[in-house]
Protein backbone atom coordinates (compact mmCIF):
# COMPACT_ATOMS: atom_id res chain seq x y z
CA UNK A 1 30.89 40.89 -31.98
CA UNK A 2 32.32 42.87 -35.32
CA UNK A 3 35.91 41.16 -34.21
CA UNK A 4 34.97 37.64 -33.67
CA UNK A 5 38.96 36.65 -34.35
CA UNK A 6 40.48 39.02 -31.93
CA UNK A 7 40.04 39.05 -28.63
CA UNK A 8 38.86 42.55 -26.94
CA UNK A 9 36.90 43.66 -23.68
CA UNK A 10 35.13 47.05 -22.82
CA UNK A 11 35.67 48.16 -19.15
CA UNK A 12 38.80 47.00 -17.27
CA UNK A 13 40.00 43.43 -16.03
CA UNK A 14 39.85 44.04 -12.43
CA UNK A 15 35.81 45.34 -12.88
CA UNK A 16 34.52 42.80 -15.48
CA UNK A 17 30.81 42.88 -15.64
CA UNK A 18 30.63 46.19 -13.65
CA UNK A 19 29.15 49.03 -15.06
CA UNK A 20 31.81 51.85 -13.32
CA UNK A 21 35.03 53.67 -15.24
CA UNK A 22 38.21 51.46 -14.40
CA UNK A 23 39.86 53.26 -11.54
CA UNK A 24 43.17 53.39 -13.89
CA UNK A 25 41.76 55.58 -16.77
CA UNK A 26 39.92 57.81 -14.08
CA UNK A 27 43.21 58.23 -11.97
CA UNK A 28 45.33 58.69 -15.58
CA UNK A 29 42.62 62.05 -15.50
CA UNK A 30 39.69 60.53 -18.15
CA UNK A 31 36.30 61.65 -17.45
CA UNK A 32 34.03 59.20 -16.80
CA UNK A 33 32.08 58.81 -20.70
CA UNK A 34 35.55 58.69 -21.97
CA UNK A 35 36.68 55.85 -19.34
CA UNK A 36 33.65 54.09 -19.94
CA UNK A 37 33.91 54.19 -23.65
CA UNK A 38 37.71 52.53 -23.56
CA UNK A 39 38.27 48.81 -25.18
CA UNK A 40 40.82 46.52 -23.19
CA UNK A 41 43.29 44.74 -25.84
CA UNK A 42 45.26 41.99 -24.51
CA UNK A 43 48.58 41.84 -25.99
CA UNK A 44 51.94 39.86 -24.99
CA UNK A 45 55.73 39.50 -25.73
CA UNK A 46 54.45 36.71 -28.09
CA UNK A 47 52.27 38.87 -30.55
CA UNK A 48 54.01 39.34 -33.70
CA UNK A 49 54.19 43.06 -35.47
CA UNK A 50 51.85 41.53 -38.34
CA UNK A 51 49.46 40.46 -35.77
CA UNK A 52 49.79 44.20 -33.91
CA UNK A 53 49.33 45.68 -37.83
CA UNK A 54 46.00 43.11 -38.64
CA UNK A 55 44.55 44.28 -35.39
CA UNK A 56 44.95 47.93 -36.08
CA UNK A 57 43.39 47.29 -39.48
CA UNK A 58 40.47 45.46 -38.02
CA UNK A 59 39.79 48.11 -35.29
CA UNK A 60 40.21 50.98 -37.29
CA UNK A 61 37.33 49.08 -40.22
CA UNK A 62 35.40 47.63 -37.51
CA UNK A 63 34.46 51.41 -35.36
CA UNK A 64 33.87 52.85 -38.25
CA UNK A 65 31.50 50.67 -39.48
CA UNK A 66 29.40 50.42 -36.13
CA UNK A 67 29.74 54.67 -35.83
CA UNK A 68 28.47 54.27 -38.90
CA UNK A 69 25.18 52.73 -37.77
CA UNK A 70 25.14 54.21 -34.52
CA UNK A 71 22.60 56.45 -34.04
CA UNK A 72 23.87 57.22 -30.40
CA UNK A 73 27.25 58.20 -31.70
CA UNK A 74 25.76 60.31 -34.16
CA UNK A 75 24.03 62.47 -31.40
CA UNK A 76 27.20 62.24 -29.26
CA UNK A 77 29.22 64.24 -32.37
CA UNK A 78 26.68 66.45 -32.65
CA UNK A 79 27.10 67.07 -28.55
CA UNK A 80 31.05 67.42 -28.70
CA UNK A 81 30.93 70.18 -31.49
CA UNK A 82 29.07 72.69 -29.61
C-alpha cells in the first residue's frame, strides 16, 4: 500500500495467500521470520536501469517510513540486539 506504482508481493508466487516461508528462501538456509519477512519484486529483460534505480529509491523511503511507525519492528530491534 506505501508503493501503489510498483508492483510487489510478500511471500512467494508458488504460495500466494499462504501463511508458510517459501520453500526457496528456507532451502537457500533463511530461518523462518526472515523467509516470512521477504518482498517478491517482479522484474524482466524489459525493465529499464532508471526504472531498477526509482524502485530502489522507493523501497529504500517507503521501509523506512513504515519501521518508522511500526511499533512491532521496534520491539523486534530491541530482540535482535541482545
Amino acid at each position: 500500500a506505501a508503493l501503489p506504482t510498483i508492483a510487489l508481493s510478500s511471500g512467494s508466487a508458488c504460495a500466494s495467500g499462504v501463511p508458510k516461508p517459501s520453500h526457496v528462501l528456507s532451502a537457500l538456509g533463511l530461518d523462518r521470520e526472515a523467509a516470512l519477512s521477504s518482498i517478491r519484486i517482479g522484474i524482466g529483460r524489459f525493465n529499464t536501469q532508471a526504472e531498477a534505480q526509482y524502485l530502489t529509491e522507493k523501497l529504500i523511503t517507503a521501509i523506512a517510513e513504515i519501521r518508522q511507525h511500526s511499533p512491532l519492528w521496534a520491539l523486534h530491534g530491541l530482540r535482535r540486539r541482545s
